[in-house]
C-alpha atoms as a PDB file:
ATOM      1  CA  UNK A   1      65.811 -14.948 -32.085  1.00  0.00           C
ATOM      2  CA  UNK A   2      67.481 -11.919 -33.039  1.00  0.00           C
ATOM      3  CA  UNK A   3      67.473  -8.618 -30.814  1.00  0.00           C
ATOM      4  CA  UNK A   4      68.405  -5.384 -30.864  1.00  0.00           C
ATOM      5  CA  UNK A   5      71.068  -5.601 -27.881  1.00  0.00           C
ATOM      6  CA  UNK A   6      70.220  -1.847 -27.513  1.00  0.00           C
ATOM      7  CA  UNK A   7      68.653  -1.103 -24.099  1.00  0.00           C
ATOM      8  CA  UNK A   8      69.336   3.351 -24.474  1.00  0.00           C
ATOM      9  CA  UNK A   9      65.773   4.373 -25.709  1.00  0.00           C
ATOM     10  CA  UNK A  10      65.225   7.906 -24.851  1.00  0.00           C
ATOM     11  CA  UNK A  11      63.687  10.907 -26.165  1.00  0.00           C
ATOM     12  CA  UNK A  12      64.183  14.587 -26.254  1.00  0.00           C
ATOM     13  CA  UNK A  13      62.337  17.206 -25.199  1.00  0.00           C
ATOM     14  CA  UNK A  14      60.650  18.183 -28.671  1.00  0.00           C
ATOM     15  CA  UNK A  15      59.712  14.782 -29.641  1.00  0.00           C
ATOM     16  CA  UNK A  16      58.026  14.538 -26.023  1.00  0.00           C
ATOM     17  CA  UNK A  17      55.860  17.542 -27.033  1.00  0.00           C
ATOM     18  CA  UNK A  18      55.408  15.381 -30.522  1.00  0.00           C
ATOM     19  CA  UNK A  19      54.040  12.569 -29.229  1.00  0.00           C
ATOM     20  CA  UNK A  20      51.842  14.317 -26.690  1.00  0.00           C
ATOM     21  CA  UNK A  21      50.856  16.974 -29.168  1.00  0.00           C
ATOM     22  CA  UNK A  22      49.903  13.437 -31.679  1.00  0.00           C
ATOM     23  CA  UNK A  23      47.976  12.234 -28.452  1.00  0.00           C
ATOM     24  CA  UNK A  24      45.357  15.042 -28.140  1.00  0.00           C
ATOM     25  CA  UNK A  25      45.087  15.331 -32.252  1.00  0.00           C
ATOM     26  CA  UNK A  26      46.674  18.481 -33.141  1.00  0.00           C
ATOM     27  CA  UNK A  27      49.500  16.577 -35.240  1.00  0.00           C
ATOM     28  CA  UNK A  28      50.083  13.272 -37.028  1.00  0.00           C
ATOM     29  CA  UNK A  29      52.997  11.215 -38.140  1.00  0.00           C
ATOM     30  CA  UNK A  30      55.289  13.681 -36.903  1.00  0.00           C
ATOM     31  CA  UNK A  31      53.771  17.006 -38.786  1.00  0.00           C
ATOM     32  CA  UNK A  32      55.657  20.030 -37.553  1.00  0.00           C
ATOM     33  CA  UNK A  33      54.254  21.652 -34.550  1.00  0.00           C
ATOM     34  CA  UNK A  34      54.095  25.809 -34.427  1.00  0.00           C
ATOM     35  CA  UNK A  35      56.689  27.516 -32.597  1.00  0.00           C
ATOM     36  CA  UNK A  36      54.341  29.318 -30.398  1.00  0.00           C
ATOM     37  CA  UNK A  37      52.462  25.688 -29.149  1.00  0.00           C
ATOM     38  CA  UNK A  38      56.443  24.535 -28.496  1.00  0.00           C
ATOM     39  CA  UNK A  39      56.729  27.587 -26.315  1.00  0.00           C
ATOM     40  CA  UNK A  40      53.962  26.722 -24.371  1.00  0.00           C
ATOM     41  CA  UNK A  41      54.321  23.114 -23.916  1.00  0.00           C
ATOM     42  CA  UNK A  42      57.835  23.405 -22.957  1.00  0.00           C
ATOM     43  CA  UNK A  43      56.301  25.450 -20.228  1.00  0.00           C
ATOM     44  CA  UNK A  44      53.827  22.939 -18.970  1.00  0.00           C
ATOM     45  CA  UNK A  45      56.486  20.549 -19.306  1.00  0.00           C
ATOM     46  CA  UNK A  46      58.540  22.128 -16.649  1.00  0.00           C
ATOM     47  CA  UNK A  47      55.541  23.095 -14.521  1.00  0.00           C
ATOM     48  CA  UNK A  48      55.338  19.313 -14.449  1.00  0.00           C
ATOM     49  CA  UNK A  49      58.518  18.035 -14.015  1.00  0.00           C
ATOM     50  CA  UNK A  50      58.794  20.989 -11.166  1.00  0.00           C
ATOM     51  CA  UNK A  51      55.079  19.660  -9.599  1.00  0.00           C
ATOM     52  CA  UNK A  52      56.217  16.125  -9.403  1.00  0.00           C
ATOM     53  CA  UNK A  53      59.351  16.433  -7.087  1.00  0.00           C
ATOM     54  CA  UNK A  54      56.538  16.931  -4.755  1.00  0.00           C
ATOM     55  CA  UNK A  55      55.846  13.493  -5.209  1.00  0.00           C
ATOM     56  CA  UNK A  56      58.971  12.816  -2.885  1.00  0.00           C
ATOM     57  CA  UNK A  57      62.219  10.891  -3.053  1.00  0.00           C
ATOM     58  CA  UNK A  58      63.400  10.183  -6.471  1.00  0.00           C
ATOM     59  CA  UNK A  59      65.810   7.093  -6.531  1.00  0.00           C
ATOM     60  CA  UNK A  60      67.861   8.326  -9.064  1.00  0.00           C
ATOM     61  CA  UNK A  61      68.317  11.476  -7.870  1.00  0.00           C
ATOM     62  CA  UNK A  62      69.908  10.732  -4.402  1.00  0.00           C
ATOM     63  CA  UNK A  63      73.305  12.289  -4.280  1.00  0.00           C
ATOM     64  CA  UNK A  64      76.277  12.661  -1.310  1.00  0.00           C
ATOM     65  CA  UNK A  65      78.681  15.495  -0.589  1.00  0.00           C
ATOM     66  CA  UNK A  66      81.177  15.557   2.421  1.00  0.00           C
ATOM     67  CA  UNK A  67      81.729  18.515   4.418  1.00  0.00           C
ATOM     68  CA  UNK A  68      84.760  19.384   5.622  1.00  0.00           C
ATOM     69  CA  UNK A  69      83.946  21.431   9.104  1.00  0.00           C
ATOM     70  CA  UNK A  70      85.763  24.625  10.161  1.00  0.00           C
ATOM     71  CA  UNK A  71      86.465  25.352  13.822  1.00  0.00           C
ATOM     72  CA  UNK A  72      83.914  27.726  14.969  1.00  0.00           C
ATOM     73  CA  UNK A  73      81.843  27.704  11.606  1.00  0.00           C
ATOM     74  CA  UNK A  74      78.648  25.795  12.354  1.00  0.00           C
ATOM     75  CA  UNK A  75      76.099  27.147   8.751  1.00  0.00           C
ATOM     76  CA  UNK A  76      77.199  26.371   5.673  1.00  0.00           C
ATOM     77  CA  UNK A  77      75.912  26.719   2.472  1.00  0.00           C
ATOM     78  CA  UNK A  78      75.057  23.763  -0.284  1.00  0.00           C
ATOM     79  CA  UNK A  79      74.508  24.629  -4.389  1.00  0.00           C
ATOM     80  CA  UNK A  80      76.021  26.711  -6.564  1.00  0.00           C
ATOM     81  CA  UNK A  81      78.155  29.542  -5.150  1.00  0.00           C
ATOM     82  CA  UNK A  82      77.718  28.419  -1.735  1.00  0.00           C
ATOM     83  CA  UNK A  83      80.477  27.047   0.991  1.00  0.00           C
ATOM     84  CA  UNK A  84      80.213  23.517   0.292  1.00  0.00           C
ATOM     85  CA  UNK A  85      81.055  21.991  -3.560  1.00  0.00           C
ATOM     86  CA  UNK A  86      77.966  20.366  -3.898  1.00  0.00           C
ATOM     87  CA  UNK A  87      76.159  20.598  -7.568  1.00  0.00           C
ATOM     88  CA  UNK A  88      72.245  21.425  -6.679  1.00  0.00           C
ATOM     89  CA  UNK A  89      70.830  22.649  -3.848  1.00  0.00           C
ATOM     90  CA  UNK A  90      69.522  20.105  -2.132  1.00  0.00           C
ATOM     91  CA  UNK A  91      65.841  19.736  -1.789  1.00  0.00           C
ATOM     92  CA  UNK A  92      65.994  17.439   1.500  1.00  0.00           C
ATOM     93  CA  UNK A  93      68.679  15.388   3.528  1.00  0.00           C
ATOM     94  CA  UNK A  94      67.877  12.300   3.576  1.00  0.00           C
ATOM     95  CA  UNK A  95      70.663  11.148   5.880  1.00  0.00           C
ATOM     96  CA  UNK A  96      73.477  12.785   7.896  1.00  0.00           C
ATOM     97  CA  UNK A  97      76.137  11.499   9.298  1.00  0.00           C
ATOM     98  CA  UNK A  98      79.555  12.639  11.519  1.00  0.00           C
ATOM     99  CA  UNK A  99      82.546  10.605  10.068  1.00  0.00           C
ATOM    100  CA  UNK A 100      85.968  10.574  11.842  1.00  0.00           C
ATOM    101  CA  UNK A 101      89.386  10.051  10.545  1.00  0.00           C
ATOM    102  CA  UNK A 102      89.290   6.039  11.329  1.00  0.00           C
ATOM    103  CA  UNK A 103      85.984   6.425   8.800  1.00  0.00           C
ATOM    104  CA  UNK A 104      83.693   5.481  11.399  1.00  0.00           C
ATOM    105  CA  UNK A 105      80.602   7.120  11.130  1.00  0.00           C
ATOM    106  CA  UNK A 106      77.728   8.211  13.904  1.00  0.00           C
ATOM    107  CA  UNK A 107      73.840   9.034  12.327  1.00  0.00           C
ATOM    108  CA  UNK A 108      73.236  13.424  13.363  1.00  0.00           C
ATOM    109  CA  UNK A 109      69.601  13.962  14.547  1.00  0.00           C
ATOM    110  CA  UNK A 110      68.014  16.386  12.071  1.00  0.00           C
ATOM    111  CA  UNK A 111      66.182  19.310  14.139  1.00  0.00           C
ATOM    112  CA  UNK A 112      62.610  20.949  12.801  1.00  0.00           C
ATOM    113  CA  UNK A 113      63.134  25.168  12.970  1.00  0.00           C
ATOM    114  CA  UNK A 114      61.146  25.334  16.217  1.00  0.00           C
ATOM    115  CA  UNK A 115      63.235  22.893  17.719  1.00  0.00           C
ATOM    116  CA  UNK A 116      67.028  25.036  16.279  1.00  0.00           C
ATOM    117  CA  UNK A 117      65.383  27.856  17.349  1.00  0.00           C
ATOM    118  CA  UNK A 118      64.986  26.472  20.129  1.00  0.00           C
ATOM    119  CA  UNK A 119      68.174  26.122  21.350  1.00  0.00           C
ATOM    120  CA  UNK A 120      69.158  28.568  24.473  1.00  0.00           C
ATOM    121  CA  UNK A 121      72.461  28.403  23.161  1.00  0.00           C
ATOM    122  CA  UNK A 122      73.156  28.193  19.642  1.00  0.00           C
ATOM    123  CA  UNK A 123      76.824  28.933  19.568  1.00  0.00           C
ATOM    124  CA  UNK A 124      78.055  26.356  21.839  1.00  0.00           C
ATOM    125  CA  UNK A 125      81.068  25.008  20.398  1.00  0.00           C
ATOM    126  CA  UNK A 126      81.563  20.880  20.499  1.00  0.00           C
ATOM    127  CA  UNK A 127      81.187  17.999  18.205  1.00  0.00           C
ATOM    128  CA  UNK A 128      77.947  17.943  16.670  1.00  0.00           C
ATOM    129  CA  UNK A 129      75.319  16.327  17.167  1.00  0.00           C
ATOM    130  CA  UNK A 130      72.251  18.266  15.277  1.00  0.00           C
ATOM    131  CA  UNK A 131      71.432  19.818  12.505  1.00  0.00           C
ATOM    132  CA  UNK A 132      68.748  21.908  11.159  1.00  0.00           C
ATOM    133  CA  UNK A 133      68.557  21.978   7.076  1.00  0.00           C
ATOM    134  CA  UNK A 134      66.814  25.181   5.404  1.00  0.00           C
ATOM    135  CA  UNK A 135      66.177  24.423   1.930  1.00  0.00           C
ATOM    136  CA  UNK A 136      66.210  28.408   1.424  1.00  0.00           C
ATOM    137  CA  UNK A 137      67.097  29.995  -2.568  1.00  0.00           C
ATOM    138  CA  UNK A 138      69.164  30.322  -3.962  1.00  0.00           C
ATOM    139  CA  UNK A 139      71.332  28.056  -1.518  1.00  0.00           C
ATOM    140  CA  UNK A 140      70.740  25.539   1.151  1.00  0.00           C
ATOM    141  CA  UNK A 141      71.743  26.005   4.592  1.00  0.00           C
ATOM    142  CA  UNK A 142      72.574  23.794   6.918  1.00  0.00           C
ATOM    143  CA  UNK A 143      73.290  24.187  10.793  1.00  0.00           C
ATOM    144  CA  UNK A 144      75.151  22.314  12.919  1.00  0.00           C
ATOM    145  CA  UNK A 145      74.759  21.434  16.833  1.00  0.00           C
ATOM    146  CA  UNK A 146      76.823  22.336  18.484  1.00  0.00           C
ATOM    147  CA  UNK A 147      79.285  24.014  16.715  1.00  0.00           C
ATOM    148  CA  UNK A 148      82.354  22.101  15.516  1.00  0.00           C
ATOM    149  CA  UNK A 149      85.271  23.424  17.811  1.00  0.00           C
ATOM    150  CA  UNK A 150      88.721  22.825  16.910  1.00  0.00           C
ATOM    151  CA  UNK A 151      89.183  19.300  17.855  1.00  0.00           C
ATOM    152  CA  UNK A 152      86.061  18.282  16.230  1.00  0.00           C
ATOM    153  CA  UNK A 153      87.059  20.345  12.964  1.00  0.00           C
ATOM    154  CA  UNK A 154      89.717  18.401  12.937  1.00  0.00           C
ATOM    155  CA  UNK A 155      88.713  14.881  13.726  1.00  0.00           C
ATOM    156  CA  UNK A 156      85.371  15.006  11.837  1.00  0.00           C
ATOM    157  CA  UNK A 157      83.466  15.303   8.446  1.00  0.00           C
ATOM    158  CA  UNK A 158      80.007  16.029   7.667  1.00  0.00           C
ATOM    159  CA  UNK A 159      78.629  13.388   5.332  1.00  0.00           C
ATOM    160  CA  UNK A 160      75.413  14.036   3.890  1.00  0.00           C
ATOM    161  CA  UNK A 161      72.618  12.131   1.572  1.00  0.00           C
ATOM    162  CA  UNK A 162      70.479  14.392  -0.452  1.00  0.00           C
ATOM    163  CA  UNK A 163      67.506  14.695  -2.940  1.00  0.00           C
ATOM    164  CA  UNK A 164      68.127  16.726  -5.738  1.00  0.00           C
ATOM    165  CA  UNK A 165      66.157  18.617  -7.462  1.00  0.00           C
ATOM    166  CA  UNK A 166      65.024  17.491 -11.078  1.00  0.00           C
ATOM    167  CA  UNK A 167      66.647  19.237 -14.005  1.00  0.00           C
ATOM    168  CA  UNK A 168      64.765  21.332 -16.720  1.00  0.00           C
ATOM    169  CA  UNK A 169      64.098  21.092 -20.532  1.00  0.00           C
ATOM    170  CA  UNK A 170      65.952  23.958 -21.586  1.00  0.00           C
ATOM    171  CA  UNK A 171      66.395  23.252 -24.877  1.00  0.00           C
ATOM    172  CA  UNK A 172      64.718  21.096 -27.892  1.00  0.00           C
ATOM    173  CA  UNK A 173      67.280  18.160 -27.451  1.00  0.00           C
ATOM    174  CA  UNK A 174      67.270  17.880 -23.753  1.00  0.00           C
ATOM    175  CA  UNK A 175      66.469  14.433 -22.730  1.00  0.00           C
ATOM    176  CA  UNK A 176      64.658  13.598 -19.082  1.00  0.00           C
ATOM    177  CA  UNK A 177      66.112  13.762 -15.795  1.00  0.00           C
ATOM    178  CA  UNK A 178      64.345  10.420 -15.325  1.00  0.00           C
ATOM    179  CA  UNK A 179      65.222   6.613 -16.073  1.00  0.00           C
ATOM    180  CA  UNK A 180      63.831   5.611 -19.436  1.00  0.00           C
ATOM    181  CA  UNK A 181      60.611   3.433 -17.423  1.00  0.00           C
ATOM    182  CA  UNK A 182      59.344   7.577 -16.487  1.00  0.00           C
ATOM    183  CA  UNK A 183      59.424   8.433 -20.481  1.00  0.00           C
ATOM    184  CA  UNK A 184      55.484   7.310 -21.050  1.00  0.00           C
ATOM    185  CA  UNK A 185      54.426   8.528 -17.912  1.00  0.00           C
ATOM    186  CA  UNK A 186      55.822  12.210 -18.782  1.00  0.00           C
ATOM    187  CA  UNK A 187      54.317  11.938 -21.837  1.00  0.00           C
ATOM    188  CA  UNK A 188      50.695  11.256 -21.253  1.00  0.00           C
ATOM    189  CA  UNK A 189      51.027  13.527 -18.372  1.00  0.00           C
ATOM    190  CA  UNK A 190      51.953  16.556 -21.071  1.00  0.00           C
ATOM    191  CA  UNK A 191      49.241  15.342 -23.406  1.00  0.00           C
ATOM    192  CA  UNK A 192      46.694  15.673 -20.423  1.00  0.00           C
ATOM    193  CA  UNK A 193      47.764  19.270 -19.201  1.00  0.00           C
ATOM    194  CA  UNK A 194      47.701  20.169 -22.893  1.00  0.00           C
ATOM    195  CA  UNK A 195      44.459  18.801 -24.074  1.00  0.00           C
ATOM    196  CA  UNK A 196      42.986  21.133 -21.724  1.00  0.00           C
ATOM    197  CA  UNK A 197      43.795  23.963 -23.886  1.00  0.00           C
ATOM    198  CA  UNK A 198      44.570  22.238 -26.950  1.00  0.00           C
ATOM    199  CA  UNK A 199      43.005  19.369 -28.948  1.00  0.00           C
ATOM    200  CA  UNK A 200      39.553  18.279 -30.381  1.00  0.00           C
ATOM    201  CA  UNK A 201      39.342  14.904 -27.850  1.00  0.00           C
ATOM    202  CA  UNK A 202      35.669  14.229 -26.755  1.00  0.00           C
ATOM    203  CA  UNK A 203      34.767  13.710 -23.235  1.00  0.00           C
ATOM    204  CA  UNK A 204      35.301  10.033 -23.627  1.00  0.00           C
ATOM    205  CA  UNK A 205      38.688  10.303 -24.861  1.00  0.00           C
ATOM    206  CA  UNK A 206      39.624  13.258 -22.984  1.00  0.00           C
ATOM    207  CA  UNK A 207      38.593  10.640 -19.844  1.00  0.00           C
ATOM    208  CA  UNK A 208      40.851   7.895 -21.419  1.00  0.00           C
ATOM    209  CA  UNK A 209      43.336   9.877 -21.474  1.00  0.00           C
ATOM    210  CA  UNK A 210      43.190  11.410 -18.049  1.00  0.00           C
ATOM    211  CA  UNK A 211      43.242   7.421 -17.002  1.00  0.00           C
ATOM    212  CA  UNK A 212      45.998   6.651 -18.964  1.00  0.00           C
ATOM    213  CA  UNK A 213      48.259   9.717 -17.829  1.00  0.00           C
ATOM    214  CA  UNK A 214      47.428   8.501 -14.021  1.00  0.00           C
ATOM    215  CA  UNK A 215      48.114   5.064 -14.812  1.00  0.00           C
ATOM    216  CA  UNK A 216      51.689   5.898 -16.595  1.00  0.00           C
ATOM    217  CA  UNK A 217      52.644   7.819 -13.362  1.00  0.00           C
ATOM    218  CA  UNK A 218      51.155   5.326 -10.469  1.00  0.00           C
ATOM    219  CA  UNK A 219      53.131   2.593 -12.089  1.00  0.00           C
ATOM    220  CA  UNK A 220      56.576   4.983 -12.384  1.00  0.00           C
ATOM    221  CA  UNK A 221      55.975   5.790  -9.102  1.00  0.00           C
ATOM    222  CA  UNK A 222      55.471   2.267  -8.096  1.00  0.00           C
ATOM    223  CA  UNK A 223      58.809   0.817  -9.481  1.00  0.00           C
ATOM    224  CA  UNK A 224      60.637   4.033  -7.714  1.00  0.00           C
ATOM    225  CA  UNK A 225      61.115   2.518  -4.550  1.00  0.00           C
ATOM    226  CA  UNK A 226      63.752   0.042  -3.006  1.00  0.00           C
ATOM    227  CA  UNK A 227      63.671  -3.446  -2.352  1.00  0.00           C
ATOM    228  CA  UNK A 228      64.686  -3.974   1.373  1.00  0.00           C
ATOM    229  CA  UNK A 229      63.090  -5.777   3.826  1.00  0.00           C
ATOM    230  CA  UNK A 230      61.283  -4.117   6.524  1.00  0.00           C
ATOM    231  CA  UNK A 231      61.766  -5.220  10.391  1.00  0.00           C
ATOM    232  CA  UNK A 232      59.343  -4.570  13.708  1.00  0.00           C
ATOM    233  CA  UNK A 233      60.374  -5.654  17.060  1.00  0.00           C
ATOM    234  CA  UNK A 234      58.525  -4.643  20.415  1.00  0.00           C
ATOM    235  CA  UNK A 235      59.355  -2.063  22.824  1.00  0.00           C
ATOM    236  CA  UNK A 236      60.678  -3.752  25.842  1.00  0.00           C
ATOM    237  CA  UNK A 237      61.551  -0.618  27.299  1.00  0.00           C
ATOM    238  CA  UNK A 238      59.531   0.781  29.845  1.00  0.00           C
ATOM    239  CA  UNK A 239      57.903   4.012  30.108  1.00  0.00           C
END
């Protein structure tokens, strides 16, 4: 049997608005779309990509950055032009951690605001123990507890796990910010947003499509998750 051995399949962001534009029926075998319908579904196609990272923790987008603390320095700023040389600004942490110079590492308790704000003294100076993450634009900020004095400055780094945010299409040969099982999902999911405005699809196709846009992103959504096993064990401690 004779294969391709190819396993790269992607496509770009104006042959995404192809195929969903050839979805709804406002263009077949590949007839050129008007410049004005490109401008808006490039628009929708961000509004979408930007909607789903509500759907939560992307897989593939999980990065790390270490922070290297300063002695009475306990905010510090993550994405472009802040403090800390990370790429995005993260959307959450996902997991901290305080690593010392023997690279043992001890989990940091994330904080809600209420609970920073808390604090009766937020300037205490120690090895931390806290933090409190502000997803704020156009930089993150995060806040430690207490604040790194000298000796844990210098016997410590932050390590963080992030989300990131998903990237836009910017330009006609941008490809997704997603692994290649996402591409039909983000492409019914354009077709539906644009049949709404755009197309001659009846109600029964309109409602086919609508099914097959939710089906496309329940079964991306389904594969994004990781295989681990899952323990419970009882309390035995009492209260």
């Amino acid at each position: 049997m004779a294969t391709s051995g190819s396993i790269n399949f992607t496509m770009n962001r104006n042959e995404i608005i192809q195929d969903a534009a050839e979805e709804i029926g406002i263009a077949i075998d590949g007839e050129a779309l008007d410049p004005s319908f490109i401008g808006v579904a490039e628009r929708t196609l961000n509004r979408m990509v930007k909607a789903w990272m509500a759907h939560g923790l992307h897989l593939w987008k999980r990065d790390e950055v270490s922070i290297t603390l300063t002695a009475s320095t306990g905010v510090y700023t993550l994405g472009t032009g802040g403090t800390v040389a990370s790429s995005t600004r993260p959307l959450k942490i996902l997991e901290a951690f305080r690593k010392n110079t023997d690279d043992i590492t001890v989990p940091l308790t994330g904080m809600s605001l209420n609970e920073y704000v808390a604090l009766t003294n937020r300037e205490i100076e120690g090895t931390p123990v806290n933090y409190y993450y502000d997803p704020d634009l156009p930089t993150g900020t995060l806040k430690l507890w207490p604040v790194p004095d000298t000796s844990a400055a210098a016997e410590y780094t932050v390590e963080l796990v992030y989300q990131s945010p998903l990237e836009d299409f910017d330009d006609s040969t941008d490809e997704p910010d997603f692994p290649q099982e996402w591409i039909e999902a983000i492409v019914y999911g354009l077709a539906r947003r644009l049949a709404r405005k755009y197309g001659s699809l009846d109600k029964y196709e309109l409602s086919d499509l609508k099914q097959q846009a939710r089906e496309s992103l329940e079964l991306a959504l389904t594969w994004d998750v990781e295989d681990e096993s899952i323990y419970f064990q009882p309390n035995t401690e009492r209260t």
